[in-house]
Protein backbone atom coordinates (compact mmCIF):
# COMPACT_ATOMS: atom_id res chain seq x y z
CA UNK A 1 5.06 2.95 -20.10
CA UNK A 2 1.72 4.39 -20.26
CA UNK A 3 -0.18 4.71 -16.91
CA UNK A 4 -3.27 3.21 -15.70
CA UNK A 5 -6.90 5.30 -16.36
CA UNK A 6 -9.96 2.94 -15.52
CA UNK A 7 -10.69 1.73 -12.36
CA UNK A 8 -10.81 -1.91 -13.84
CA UNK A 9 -7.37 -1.08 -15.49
CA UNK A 10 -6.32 -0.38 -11.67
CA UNK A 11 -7.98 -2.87 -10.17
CA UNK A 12 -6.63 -5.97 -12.70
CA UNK A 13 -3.06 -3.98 -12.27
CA UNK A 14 -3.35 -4.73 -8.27
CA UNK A 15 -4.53 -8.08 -8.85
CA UNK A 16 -0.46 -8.75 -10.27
CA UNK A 17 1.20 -7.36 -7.18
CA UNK A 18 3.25 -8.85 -4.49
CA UNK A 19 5.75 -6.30 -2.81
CA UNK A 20 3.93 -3.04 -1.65
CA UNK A 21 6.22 -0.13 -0.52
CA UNK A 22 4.71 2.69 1.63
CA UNK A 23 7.28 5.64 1.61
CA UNK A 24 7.22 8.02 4.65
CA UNK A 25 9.91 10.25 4.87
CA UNK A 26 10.54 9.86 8.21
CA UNK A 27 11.79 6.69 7.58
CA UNK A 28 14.23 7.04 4.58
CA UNK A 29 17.13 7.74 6.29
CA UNK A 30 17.34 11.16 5.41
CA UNK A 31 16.84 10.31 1.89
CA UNK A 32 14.63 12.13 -0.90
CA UNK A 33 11.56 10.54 -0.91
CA UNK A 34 10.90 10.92 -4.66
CA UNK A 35 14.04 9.21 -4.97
CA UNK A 36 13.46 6.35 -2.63
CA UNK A 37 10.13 6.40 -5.12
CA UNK A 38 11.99 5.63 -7.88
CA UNK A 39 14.39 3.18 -6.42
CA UNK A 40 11.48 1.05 -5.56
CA UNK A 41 10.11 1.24 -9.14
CA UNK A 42 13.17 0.46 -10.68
CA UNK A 43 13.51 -2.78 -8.40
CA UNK A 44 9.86 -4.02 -9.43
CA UNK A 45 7.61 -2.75 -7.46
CA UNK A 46 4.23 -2.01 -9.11
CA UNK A 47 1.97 -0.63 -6.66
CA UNK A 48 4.04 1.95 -4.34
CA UNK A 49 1.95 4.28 -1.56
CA UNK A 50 3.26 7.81 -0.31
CA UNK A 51 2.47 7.82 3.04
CA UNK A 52 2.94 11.34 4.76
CA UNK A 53 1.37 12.07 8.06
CA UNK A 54 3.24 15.08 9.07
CA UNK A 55 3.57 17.24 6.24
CA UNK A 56 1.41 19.72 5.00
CA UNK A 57 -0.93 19.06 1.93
CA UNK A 58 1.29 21.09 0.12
CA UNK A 59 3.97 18.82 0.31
CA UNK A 60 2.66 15.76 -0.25
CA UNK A 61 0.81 17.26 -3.22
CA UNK A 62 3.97 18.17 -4.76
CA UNK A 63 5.69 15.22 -3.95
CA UNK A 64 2.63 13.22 -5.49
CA UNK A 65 2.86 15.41 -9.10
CA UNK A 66 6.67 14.68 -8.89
CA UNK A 67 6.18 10.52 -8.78
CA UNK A 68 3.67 10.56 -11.09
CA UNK A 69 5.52 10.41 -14.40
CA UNK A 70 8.38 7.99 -12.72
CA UNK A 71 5.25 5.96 -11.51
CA UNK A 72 4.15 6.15 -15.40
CA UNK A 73 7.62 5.35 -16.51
CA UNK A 74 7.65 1.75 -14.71
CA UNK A 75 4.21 1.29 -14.88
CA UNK A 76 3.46 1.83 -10.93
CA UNK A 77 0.69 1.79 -9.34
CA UNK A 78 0.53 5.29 -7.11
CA UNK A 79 -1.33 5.56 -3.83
CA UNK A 80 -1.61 8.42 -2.08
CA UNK A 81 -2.57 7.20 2.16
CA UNK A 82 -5.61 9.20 3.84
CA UNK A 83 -6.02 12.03 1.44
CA UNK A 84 -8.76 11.67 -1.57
CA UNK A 85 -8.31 14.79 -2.65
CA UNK A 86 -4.79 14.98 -2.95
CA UNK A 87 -5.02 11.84 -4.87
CA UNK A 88 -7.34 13.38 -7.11
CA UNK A 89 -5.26 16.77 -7.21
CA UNK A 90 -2.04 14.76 -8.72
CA UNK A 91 -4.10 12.20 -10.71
CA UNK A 92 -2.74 9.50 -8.55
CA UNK A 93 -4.15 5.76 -9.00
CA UNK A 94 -5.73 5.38 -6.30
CA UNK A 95 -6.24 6.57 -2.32
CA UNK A 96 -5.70 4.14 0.88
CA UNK A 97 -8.11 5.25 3.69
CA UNK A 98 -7.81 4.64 7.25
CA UNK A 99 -10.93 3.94 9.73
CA UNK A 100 -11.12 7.75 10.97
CA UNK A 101 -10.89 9.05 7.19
CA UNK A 102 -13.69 10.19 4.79
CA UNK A 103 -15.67 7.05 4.61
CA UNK A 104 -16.01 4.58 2.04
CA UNK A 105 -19.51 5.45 1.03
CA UNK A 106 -18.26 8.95 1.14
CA UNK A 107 -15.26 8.77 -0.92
CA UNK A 108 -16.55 6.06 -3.77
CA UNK A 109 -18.78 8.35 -5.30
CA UNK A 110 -16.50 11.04 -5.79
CA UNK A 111 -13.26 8.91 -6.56
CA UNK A 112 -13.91 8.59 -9.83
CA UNK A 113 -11.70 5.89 -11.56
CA UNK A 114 -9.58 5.67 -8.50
CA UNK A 115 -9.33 2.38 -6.38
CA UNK A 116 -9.52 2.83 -2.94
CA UNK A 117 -7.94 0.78 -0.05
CA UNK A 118 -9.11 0.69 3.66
CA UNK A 119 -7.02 -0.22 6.64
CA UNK A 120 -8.53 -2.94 8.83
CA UNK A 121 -7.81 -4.84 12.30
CA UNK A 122 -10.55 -6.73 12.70
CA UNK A 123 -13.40 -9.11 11.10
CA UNK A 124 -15.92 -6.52 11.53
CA UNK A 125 -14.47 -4.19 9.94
CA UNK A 126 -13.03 -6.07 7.15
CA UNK A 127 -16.75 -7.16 6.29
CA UNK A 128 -17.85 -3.73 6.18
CA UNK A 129 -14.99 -2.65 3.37
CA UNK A 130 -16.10 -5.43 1.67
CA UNK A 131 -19.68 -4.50 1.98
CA UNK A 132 -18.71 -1.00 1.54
CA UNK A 133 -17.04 -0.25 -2.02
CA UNK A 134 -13.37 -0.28 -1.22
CA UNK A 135 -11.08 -2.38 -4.27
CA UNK A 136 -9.24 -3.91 -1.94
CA UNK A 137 -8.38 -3.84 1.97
CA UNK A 138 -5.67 -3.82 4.44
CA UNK A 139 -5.58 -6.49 7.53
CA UNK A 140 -2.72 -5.33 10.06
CA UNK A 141 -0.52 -4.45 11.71
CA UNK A 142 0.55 -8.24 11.86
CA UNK A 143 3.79 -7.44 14.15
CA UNK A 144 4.28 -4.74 16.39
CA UNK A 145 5.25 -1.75 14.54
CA UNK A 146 6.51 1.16 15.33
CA UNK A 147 5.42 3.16 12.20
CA UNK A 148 1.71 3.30 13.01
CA UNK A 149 -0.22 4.12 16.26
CA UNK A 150 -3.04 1.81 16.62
CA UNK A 151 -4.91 0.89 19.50
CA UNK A 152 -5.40 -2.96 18.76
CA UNK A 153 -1.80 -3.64 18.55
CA UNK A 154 -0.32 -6.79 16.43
CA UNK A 155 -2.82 -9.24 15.22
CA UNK A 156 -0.19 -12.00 14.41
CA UNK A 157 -0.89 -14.83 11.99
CA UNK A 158 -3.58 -16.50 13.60
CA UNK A 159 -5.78 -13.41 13.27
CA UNK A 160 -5.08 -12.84 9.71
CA UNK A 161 -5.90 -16.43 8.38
CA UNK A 162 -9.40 -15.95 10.37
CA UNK A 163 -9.78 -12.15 9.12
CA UNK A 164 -8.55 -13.50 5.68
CA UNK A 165 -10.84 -16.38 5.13
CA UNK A 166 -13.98 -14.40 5.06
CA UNK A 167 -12.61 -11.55 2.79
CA UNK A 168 -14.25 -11.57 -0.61
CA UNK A 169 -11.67 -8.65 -2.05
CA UNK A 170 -7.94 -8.19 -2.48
CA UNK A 171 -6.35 -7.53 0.55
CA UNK A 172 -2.84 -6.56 1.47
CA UNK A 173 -1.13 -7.65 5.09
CA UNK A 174 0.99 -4.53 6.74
CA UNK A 175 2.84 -4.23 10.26
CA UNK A 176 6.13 -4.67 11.36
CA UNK A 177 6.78 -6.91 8.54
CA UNK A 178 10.08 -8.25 7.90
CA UNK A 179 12.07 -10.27 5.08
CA UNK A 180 12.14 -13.35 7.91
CA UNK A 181 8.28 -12.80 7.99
CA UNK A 182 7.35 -13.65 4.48
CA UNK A 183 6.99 -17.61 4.50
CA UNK A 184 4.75 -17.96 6.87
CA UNK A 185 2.62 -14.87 5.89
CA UNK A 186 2.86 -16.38 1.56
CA UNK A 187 1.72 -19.86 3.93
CA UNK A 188 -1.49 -17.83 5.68
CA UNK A 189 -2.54 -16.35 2.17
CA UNK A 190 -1.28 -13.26 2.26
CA UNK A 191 -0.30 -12.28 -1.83
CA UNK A 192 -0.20 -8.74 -1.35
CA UNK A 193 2.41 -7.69 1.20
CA UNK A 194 2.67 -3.73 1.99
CA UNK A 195 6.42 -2.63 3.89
CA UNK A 196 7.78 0.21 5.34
CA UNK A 197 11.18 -0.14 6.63
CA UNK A 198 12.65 -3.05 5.23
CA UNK A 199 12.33 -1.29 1.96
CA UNK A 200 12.71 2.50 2.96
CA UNK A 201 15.71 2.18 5.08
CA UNK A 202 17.26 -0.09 3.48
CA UNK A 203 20.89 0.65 1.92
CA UNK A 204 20.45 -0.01 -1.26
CA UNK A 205 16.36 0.35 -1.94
CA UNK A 206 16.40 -0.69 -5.59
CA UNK A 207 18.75 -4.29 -4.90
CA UNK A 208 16.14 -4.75 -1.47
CA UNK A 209 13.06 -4.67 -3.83
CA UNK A 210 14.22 -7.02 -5.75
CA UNK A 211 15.59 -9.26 -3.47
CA UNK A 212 11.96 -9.17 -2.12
CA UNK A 213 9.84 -10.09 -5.11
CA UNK A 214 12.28 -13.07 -5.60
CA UNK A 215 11.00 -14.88 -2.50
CA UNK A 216 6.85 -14.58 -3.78
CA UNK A 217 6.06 -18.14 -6.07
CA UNK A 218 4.72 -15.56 -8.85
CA UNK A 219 8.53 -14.78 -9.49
CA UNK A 220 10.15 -18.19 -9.31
């Protein structure tokens, strides 16, 4: 399958999503990442984000040209987290920015046909990505996590409905989440949710995926 190469193309593309892996290797369990990369794809997903905050560039660069053409086999969306011009570099779908990256008004006129995400915690800041350019935004971490240092800690459910309810783009929910945690986060609005663990380290990657998208209405 072909992949995406508008923006628009992108953008409609995340509009269909419900499971969205983030693959660090540090939590794989050892495991190739490209290969936990194409596990997820096989199971369904359709947006996937490489995620790698302690290797080099380098690394993630290569590991970005090497999902590419599995992410255009399975028609995946591929994010590349913090780093525009690596996403560039490997002709990657899109880039997900966090609040001490390049900026938003930075990045969006030298993306290109990229999407770009933007992590979140609070209203504030979720009004400014929406002011700001971004395709879509990230409202977490909803649980405590130990995957990401932030200095807000968990929002919890409450938070998101009142973050969620004044968001006029896509947004995806991340942090801590858990299988148990989908109902009530598919009950506060969430459409779009973003895991680390429960996919990564997971046995069997491919069979978890799955087992995920089942429980989101757009699959029943």
């Amino acid at each position: 399958m072909a992949g995406y190469t508008t923006r628009a193309a992108r953008r409609a593309a995340l509009e269909q999503v419900t499971l969205y892996p983030v693959i660090s290797s540090e939590f794989t369990r050892g495991r190739d990442p490209l290969a936990v990369f194409e596990a997820a794809a096989r199971g369904g997903a359709r947006i996937i984000q490489l995620r790698e905050k302690n290797a080099s560039l380098k690394a993630l660069y290569e590991l970005a040209c090497a999902a590419r053409p599995v992410a255009d086999r399975y028609g995946v969306l591929l994010i590349i987290d913090d780093h525009l011009e690596v996403a560039l570099a490997a002709g990657a779908d899109g880039v997900h920015l966090g609040q001490e990256d390049l900026p938003l008004r930075a990045a969006r006129p030298v993306a290109g046909e990229l999407i770009l995400g933007l992590s979140t915690h609070n209203p504030e800041e979720a009004a400014a990505a929406c002011r700001g350019g971004a395709d879509y935004l990230n409202i977490g971490p909803i649980y405590p996590t130990g995957t990401k240092s932030v200095a807000c800690g968990a929002l919890g459910v409450a938070e998101l409905r009142r973050i969620a309810a004044q968001v006029t783009i896509p947004f995806t929910v991340m942090g801590g989440i858990k299988r148990r945690h989908l109902p009530e986060l598919l009950a506060a609005g969430a459409r779009h949710i973003a895991m680390v663990t429960e996919v990564t380290e997971a046995p069997d990657v491919e069979q978890r995926v799955r087992e995920l998208i089942a429980l989101f209405p757009e699959s029943r």
